[in-house]
Protein backbone atom coordinates (compact mmCIF):
# COMPACT_ATOMS: atom_id res chain seq x y z
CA UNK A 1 -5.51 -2.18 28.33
CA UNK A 2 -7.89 -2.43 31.41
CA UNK A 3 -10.17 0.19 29.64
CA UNK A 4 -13.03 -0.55 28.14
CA UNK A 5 -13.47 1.36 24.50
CA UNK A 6 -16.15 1.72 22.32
CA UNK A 7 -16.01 3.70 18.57
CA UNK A 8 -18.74 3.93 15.60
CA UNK A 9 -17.11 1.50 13.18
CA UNK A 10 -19.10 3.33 10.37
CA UNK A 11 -18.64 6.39 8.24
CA UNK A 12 -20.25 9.64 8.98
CA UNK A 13 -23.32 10.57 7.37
CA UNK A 14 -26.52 9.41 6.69
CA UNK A 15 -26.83 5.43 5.92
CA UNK A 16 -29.63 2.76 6.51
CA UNK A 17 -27.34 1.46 9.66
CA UNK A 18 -24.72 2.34 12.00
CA UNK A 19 -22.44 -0.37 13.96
CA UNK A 20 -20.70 0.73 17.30
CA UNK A 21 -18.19 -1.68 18.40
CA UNK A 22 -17.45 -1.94 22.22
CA UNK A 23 -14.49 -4.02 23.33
CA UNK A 24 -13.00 -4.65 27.23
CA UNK A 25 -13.64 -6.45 29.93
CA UNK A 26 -16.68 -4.87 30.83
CA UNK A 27 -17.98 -4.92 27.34
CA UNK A 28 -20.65 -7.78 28.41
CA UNK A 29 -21.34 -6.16 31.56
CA UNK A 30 -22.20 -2.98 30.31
CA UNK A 31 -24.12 -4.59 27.17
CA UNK A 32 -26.70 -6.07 29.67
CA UNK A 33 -27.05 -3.05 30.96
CA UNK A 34 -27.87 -1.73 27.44
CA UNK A 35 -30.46 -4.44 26.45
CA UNK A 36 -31.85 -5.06 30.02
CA UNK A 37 -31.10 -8.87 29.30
CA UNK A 38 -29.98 -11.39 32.23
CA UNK A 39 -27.39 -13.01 29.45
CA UNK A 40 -26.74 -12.47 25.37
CA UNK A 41 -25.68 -15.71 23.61
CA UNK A 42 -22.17 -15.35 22.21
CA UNK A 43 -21.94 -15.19 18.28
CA UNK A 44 -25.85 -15.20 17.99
CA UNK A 45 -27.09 -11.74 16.66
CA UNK A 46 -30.04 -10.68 18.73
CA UNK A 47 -32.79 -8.37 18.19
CA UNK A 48 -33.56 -6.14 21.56
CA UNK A 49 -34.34 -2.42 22.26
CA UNK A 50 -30.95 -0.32 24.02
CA UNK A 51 -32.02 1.72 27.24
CA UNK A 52 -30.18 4.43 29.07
CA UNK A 53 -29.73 4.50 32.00
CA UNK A 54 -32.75 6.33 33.15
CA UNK A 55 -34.83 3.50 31.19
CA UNK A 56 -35.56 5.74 27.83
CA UNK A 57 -35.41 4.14 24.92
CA UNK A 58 -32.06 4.78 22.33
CA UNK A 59 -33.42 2.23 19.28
CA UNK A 60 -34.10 -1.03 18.40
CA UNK A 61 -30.70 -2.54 17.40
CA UNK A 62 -28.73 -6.11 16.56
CA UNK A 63 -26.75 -7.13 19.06
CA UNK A 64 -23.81 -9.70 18.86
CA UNK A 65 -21.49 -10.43 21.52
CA UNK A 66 -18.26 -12.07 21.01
CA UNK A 67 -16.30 -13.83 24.12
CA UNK A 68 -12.88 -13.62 25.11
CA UNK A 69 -10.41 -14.94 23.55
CA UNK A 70 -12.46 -15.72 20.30
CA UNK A 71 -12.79 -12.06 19.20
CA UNK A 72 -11.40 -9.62 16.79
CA UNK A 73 -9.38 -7.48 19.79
CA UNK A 74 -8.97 -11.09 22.00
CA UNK A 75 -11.10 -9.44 24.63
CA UNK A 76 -15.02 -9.24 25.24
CA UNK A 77 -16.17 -7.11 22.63
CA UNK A 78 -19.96 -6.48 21.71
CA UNK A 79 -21.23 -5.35 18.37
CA UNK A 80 -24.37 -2.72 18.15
CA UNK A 81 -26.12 -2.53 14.71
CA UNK A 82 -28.51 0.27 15.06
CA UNK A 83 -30.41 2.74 12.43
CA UNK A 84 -28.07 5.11 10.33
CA UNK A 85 -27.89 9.07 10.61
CA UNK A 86 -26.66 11.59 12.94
CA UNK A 87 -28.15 11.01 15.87
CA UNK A 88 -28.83 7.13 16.73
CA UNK A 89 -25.75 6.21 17.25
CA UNK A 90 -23.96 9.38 18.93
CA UNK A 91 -26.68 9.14 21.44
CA UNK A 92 -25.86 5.10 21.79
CA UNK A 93 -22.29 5.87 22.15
CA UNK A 94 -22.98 8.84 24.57
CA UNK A 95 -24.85 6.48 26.94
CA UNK A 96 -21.58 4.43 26.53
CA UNK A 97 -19.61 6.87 27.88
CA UNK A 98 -21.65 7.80 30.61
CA UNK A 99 -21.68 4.08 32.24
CA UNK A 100 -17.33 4.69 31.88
CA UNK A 101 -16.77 3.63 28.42
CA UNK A 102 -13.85 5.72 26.58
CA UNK A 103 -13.65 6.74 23.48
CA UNK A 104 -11.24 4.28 21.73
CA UNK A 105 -8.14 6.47 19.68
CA UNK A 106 -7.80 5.86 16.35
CA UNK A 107 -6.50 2.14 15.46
CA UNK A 108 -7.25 0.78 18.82
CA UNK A 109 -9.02 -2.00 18.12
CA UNK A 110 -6.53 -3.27 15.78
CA UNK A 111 -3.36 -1.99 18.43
CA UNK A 112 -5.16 -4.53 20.59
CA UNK A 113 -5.91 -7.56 18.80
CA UNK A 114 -2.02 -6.65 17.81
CA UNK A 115 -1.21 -6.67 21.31
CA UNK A 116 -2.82 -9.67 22.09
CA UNK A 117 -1.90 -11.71 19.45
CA UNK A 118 -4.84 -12.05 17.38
CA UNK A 119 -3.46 -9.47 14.37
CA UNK A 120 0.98 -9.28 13.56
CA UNK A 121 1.46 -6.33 11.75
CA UNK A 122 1.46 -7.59 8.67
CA UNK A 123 -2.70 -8.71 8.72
CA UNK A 124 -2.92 -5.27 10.47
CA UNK A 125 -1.50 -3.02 7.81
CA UNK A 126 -3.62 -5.30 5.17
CA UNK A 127 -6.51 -4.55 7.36
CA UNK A 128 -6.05 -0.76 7.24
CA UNK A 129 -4.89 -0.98 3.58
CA UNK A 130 -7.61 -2.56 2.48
CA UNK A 131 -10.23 0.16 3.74
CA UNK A 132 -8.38 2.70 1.23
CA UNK A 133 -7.78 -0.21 -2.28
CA UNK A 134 -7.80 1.54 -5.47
CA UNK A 135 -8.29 -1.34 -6.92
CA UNK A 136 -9.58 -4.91 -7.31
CA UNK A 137 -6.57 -6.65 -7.75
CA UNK A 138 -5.41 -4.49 -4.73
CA UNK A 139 -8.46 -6.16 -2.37
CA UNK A 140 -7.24 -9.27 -3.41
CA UNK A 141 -3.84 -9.10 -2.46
CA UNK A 142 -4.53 -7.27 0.73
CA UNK A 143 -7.59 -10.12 1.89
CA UNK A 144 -4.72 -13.00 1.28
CA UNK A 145 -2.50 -10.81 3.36
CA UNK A 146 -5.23 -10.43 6.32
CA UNK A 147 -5.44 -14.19 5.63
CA UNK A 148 -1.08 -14.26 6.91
CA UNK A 149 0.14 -14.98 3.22
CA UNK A 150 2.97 -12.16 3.80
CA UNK A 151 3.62 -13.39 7.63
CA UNK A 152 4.02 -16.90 6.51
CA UNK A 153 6.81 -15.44 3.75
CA UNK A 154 8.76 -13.06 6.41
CA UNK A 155 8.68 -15.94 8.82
CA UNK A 156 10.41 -17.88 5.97
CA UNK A 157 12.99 -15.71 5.74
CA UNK A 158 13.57 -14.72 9.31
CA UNK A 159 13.89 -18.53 9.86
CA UNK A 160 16.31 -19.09 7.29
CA UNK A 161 18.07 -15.58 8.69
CA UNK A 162 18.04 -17.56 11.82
CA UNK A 163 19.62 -20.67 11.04
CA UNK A 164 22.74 -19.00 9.46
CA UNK A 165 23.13 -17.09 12.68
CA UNK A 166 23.15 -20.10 14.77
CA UNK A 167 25.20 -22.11 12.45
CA UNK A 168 27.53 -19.13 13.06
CA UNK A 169 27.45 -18.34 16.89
CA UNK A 170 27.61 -21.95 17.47
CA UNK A 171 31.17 -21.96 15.32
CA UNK A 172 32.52 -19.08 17.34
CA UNK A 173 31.21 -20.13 20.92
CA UNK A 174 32.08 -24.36 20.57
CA UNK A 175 34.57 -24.72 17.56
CA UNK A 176 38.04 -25.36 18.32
CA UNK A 177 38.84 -24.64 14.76
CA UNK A 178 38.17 -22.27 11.72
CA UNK A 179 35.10 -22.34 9.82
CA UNK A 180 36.12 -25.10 6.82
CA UNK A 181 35.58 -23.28 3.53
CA UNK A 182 32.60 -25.61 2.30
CA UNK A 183 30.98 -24.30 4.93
CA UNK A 184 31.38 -20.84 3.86
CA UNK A 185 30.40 -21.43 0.16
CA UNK A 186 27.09 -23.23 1.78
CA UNK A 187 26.39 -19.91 3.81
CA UNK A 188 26.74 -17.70 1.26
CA UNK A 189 24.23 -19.83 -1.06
CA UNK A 190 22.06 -20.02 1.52
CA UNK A 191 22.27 -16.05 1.47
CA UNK A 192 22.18 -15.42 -2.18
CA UNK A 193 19.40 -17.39 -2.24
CA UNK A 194 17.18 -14.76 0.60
CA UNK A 195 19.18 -11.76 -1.13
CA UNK A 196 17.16 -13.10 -4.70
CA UNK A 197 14.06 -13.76 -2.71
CA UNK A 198 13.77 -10.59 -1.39
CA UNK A 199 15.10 -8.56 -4.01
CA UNK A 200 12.79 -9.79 -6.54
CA UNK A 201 9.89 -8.93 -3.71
CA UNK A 202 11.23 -5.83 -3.74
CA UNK A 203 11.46 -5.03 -6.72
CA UNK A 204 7.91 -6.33 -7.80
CA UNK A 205 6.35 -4.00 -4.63
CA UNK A 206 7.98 -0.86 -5.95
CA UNK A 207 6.55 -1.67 -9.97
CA UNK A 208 3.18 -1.96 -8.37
CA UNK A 209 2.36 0.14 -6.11
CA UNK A 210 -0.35 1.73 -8.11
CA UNK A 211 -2.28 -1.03 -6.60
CA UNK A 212 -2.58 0.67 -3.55
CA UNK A 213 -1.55 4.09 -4.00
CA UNK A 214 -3.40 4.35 -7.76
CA UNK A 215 -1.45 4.46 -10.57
CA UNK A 216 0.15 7.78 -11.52
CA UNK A 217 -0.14 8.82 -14.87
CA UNK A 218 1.15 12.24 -16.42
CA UNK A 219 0.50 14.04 -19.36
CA UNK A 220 3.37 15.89 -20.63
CA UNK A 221 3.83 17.60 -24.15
CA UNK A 222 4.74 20.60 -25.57
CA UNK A 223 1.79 23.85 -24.86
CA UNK A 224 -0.99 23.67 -27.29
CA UNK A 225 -1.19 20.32 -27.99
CA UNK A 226 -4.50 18.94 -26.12
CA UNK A 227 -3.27 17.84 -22.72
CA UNK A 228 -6.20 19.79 -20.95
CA UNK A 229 -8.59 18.30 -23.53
CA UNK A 230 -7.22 14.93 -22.46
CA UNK A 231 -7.54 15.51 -19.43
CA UNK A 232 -11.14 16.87 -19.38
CA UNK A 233 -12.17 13.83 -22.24
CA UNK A 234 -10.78 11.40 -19.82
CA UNK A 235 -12.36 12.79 -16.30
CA UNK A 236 -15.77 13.35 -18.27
CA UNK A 237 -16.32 17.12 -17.43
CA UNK A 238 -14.56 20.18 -17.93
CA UNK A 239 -11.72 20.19 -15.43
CA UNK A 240 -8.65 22.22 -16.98
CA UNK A 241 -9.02 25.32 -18.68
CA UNK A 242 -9.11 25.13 -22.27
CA UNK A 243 -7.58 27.94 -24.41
CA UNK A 244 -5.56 28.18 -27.46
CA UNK A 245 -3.15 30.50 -25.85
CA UNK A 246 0.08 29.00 -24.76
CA UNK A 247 1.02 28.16 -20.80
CA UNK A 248 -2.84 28.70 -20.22
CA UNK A 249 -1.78 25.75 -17.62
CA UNK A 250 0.42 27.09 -15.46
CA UNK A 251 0.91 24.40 -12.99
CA UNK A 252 0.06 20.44 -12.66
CA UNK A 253 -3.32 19.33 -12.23
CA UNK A 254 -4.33 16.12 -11.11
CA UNK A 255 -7.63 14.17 -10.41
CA UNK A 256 -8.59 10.58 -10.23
CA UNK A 257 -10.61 8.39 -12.70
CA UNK A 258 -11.33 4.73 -12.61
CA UNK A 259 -10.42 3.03 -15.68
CA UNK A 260 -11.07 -0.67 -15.34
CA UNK A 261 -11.05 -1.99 -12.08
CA UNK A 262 -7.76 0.38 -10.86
CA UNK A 263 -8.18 4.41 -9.77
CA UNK A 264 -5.71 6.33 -11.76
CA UNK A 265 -4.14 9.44 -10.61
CA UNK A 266 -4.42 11.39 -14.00
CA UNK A 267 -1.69 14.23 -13.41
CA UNK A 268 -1.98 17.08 -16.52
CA UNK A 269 1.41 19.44 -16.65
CA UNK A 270 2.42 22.88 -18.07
CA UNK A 271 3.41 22.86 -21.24
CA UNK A 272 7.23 22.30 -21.24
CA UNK A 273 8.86 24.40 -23.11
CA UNK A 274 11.79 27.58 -22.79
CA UNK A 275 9.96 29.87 -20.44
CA UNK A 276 10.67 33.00 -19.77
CA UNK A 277 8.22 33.70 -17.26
CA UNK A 278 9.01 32.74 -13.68
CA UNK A 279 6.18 31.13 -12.81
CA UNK A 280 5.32 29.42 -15.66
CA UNK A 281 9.39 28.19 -15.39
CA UNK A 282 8.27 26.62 -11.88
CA UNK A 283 5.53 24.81 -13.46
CA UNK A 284 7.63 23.13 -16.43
CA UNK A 285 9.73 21.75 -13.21
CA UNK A 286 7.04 20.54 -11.65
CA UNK A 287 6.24 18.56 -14.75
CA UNK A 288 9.37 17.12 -14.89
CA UNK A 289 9.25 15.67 -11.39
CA UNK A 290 5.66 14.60 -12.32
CA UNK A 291 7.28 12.74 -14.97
CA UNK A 292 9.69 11.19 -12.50
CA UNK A 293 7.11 10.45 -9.84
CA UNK A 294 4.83 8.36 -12.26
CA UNK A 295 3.93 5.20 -12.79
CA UNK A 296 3.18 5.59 -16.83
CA UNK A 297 3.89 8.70 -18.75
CA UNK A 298 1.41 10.29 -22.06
CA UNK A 299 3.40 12.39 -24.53
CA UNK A 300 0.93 14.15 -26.55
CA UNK A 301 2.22 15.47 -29.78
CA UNK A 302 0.22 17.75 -32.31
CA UNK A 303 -0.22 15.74 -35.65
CA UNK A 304 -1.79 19.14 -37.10
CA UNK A 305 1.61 20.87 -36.59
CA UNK A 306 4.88 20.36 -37.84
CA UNK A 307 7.40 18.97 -35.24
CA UNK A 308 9.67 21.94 -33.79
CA UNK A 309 12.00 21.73 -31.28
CA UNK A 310 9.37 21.87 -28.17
CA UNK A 311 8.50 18.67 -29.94
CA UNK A 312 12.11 17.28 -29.87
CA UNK A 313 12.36 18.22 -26.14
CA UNK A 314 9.35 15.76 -25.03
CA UNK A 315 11.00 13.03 -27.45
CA UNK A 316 14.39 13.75 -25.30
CA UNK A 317 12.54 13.44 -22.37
CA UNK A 318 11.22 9.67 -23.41
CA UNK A 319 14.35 8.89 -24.42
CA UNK A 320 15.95 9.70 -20.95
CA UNK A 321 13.48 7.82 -19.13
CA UNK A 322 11.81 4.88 -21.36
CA UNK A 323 13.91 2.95 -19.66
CA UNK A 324 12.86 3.35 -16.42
CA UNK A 325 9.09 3.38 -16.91
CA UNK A 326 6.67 2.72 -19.80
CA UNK A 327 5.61 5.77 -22.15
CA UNK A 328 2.71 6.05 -24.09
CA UNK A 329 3.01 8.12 -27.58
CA UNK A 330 -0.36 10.02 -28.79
CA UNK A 331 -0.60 11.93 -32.52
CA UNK A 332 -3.69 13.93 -30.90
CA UNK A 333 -5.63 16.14 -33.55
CA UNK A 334 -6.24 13.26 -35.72
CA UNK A 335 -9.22 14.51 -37.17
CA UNK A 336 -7.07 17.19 -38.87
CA UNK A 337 -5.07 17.31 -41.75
CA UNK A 338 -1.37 15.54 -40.92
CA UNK A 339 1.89 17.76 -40.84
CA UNK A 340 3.89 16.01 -38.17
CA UNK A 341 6.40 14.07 -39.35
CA UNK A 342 5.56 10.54 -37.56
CA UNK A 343 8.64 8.58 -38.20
CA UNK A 344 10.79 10.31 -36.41
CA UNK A 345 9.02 8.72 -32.95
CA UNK A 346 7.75 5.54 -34.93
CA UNK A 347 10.10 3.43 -32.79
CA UNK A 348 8.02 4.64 -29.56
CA UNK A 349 4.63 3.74 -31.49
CA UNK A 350 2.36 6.77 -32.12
CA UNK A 351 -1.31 6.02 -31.37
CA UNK A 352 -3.72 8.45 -33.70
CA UNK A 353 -6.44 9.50 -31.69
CA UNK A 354 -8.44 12.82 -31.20
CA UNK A 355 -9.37 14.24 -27.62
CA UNK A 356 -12.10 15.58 -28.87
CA UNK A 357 -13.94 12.91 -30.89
CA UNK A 358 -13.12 9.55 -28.97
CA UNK A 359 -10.29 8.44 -26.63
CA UNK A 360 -11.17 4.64 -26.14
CA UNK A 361 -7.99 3.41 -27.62
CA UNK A 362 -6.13 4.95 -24.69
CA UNK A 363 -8.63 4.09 -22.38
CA UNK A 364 -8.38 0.38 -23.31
CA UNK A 365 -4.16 0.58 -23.25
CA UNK A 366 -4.05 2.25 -19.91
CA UNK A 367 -6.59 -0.55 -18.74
CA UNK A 368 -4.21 -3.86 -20.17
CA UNK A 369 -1.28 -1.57 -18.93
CA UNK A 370 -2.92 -1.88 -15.18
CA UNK A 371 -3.83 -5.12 -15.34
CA UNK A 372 -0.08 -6.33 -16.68
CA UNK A 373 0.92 -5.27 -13.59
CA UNK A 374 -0.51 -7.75 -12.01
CA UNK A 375 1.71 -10.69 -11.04
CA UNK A 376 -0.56 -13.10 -9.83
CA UNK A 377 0.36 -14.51 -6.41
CA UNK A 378 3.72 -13.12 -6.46
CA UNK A 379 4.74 -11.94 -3.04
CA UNK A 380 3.85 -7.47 -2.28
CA UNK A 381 4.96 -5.55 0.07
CA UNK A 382 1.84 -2.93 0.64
CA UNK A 383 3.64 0.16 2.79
CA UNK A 384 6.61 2.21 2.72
CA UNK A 385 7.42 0.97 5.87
CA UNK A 386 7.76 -2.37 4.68
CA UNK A 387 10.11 -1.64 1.94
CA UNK A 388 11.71 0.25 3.74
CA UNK A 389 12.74 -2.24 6.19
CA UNK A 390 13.17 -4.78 3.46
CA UNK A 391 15.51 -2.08 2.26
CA UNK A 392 17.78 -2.37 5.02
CA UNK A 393 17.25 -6.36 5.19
CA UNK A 394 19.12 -6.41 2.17
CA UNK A 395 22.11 -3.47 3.01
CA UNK A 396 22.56 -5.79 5.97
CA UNK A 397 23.23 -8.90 3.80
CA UNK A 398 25.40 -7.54 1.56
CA UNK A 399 27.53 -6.22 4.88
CA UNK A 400 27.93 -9.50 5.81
CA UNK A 401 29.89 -11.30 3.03
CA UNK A 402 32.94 -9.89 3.60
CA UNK A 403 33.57 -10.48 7.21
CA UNK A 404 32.19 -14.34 6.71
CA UNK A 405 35.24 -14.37 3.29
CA UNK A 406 37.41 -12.96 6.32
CA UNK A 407 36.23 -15.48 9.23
CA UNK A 408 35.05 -12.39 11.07
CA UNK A 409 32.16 -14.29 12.62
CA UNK A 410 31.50 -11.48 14.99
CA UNK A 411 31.02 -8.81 12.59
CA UNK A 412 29.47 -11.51 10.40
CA UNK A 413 26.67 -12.19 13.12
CA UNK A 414 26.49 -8.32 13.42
CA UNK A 415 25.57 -7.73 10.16
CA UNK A 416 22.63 -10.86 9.82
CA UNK A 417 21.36 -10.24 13.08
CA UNK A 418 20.51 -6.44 11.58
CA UNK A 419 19.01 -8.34 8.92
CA UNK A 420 16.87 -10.70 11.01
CA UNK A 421 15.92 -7.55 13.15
CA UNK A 422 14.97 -5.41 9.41
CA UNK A 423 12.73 -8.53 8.16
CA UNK A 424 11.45 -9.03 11.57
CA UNK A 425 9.97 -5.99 12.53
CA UNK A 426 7.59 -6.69 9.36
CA UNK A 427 5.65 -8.88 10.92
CA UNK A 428 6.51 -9.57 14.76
CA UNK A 429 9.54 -8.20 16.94
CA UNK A 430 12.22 -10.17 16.46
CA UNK A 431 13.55 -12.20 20.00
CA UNK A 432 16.99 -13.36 21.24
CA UNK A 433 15.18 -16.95 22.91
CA UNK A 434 14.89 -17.39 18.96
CA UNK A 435 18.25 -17.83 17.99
CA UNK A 436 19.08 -19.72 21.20
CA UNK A 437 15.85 -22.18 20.20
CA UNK A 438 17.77 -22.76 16.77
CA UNK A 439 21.20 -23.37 18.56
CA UNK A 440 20.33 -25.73 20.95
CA UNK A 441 17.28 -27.50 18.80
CA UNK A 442 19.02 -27.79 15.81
CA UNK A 443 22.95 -28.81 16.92
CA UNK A 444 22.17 -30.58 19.79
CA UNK A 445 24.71 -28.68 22.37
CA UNK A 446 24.51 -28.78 26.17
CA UNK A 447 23.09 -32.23 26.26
């Protein structure tokens, strides 16, 4: 990392300012250079003109320069704020470039501060995350995270990981005898007790990832019955195609909308029905996987028609999965005469509402739906990665009960240091030294 780098830290595009961030060891050297100054003031923002080499002026810019180790990478970095637009700050950062400043890849400032402690992974996924939130409640989960709310809760675990390892290496490496059974029954509360901890995480992550993803939510009925309309009285503008001719959509649709403070993912499906045709058959499956993949599901039944047997295949479709995520029943067509038969989807609670005349109601449910979800200060995982690893955390755990029922400490160890390792990686890289710290710090041996 004996480069120095240097990136525009702001979108492309026209804007009132542009920041270029430079960060190495000869960040301040270079930066003099820049400004003609004999020193810059660390943490001070100072207003000077930027020279190339040559002495032409680039622009009259803020510049702040922040000294190792109290920086954002842990290394000398300086910070130009100069005007927005095109051309400002490429020709700042080509003057960089020529003095033997590289380009910084993508995520190298954070890889750094990473690197040199300043950032685990945890603060640097939030900080990444947190660029892309769909929502408020999102930004505040992710800003608690940059804060080390989720480090301080892995390290919590790992530690308690840790301690049943070294209760158990120090049993198989220094006892004479076998592991008394109280002993056992103490371990395995100790490990029901991270199993809970983590599966409850886990569990709560996976329910809410609409936070940072936005929330999925599909529109499924039979053809006919307003889902484009829906769609289009939702989004504002005239999205789908609109047509009283069945299977007009032929495939899923989706946009985004913010409703509330979250952006939802508003996915509108083909008709599903018996279809003959074989693209139109494609489409019903993809509306059935849409169905799977989301977060809350819209069945939109006609009340202007009589229920048929289309409609009874969308009510066997809630049936199959009401369980597994929340539905939301609509009687669209309100505003004409009734001839669906309600009560045979009563227990699912029909909402009356028109697509073409006013769709608040739904707008306001979706909304307290969203905000439900919310847990508070419960614990989130924010990545795949993450729960993924958490995944295997727990597989790991429930590996190890049998061979510590069996007195296999070896295999028992196996299995929790795969754990430790899962859980680990969340945050920091998991170290042997560790476990030898809790052996000899916590029982005392070699004294």
């Amino acid at each position: 990392m004996s480069d120095t780098i240097a990136a525009i830290a702001t979108a492309n595009g026209v804007g009132s300012i542009s920041i270029l961030r430079l960060s190495g060891e000869r960040s301040y050297e270079i930066a003099l250079k820049l400004t003609q100054k004999s020193q810059l003031q660390p943490r001070y923002a100072t207003l000077t003109s930027l020279y190339h080499q040559d002495g032409t002026l680039i622009d009259e810019a803020i510049v702040i320069y922040f000294q190792a180790p109290r920086s954002f990478t842990g290394e000398e970095i300086v910070e130009f704020q100069c005007h927005g637009g095109y051309v400002v700050g490429e020709s700042l950062l080509r003057a960089l470039l020529s003095m033997g400043v590289r380009l910084a890849e993508p995520g190298e400032f954070s890889k750094r501060a990473f690197l040199n402690g300043r950032l685990d992974l945890t603060q640097a996924e939030a900080t990444a995350a947190l660029i892309e939130a769909k929502s408020d409640d999102a930004a505040r989960i992710l800003a608690r995270q940059m804060k080390g709310e989720l480090r301080g809760y892995i390290e919590g675990i790992r530690d308690s990981l840790l301690e049943i390892l070294a209760y158990s290496e120090v049993v198989i490496d220094y006892a004479e005898e076998d592991l008394p059974q109280d002993i056992v029954e103490q371990i395995e509360l100790k490990l029901e007790k991270i199993k809970a901890t983590l599966s409850k995480t886990l569990e709560s992550s996976r329910r809410r990832r609409g936070f940072m993803q936005g929330f999925r939510v599909a529109i499924i009925g039979k053809p006919n019955v307003g889902k484009s309309s829906l769609l289009n009285a939702l989004l504002d503008y005239e999205r789908a195609i609109v047509s009283d001719i069945a299977g007009t959509t032929r495939d899923t649709i989706e946009e985004q909308v913010r409703i509330g403070t979250h952006l939802i993912r508003l996915v509108d499906t083909a008709g599903i029905r018996n279809a003959s045709d074989e693209i139109e058959r494609i489409g019903i499956e993809r509306s059935i996987a849409a169905i799977e993949n989301a977060d809350v599901v819209i069945a939109l039944f006609d009340a202007s028609r009589p229920i048929d047997d289309e409609d009874r295949a969308i009510i066997d479709l809630i049936g199959r999965y009401c369980d597994k995520k929340p539905f939301i029943s609509l009687l669209n067509k309100s505003d004409l005469p009734p001839s669906f038969d309600s009560t045979v989807i009563e227990h699912y609670n029909p909402i009356p509402l028109s697509c073409k005349q006013d769709t608040q109601v739904l707008i306001d449910l979706l909304s307290t739906m969203m905000d439900h979800e919310n847990d508070g200060e419960e614990m989130m995982l924010i990545s795949q990665r993450q729960i993924s690893v958490t995944e295997n955390a727990l597989r790991a755990i429930d590996e190890a009960y049998e061979p510590l029922r069996d007195g296999e400490l070896e295999f028992f160890s196996f299995h929790i240091n795969v754990a430790i390792r899962a859980i680990a990686s969340i945050s920091r890289p998991y170290e042997l030294d560790e476990m030898f710290d809790k052996m000899f710090g916590q029982f005392c041996l070699g004294k």
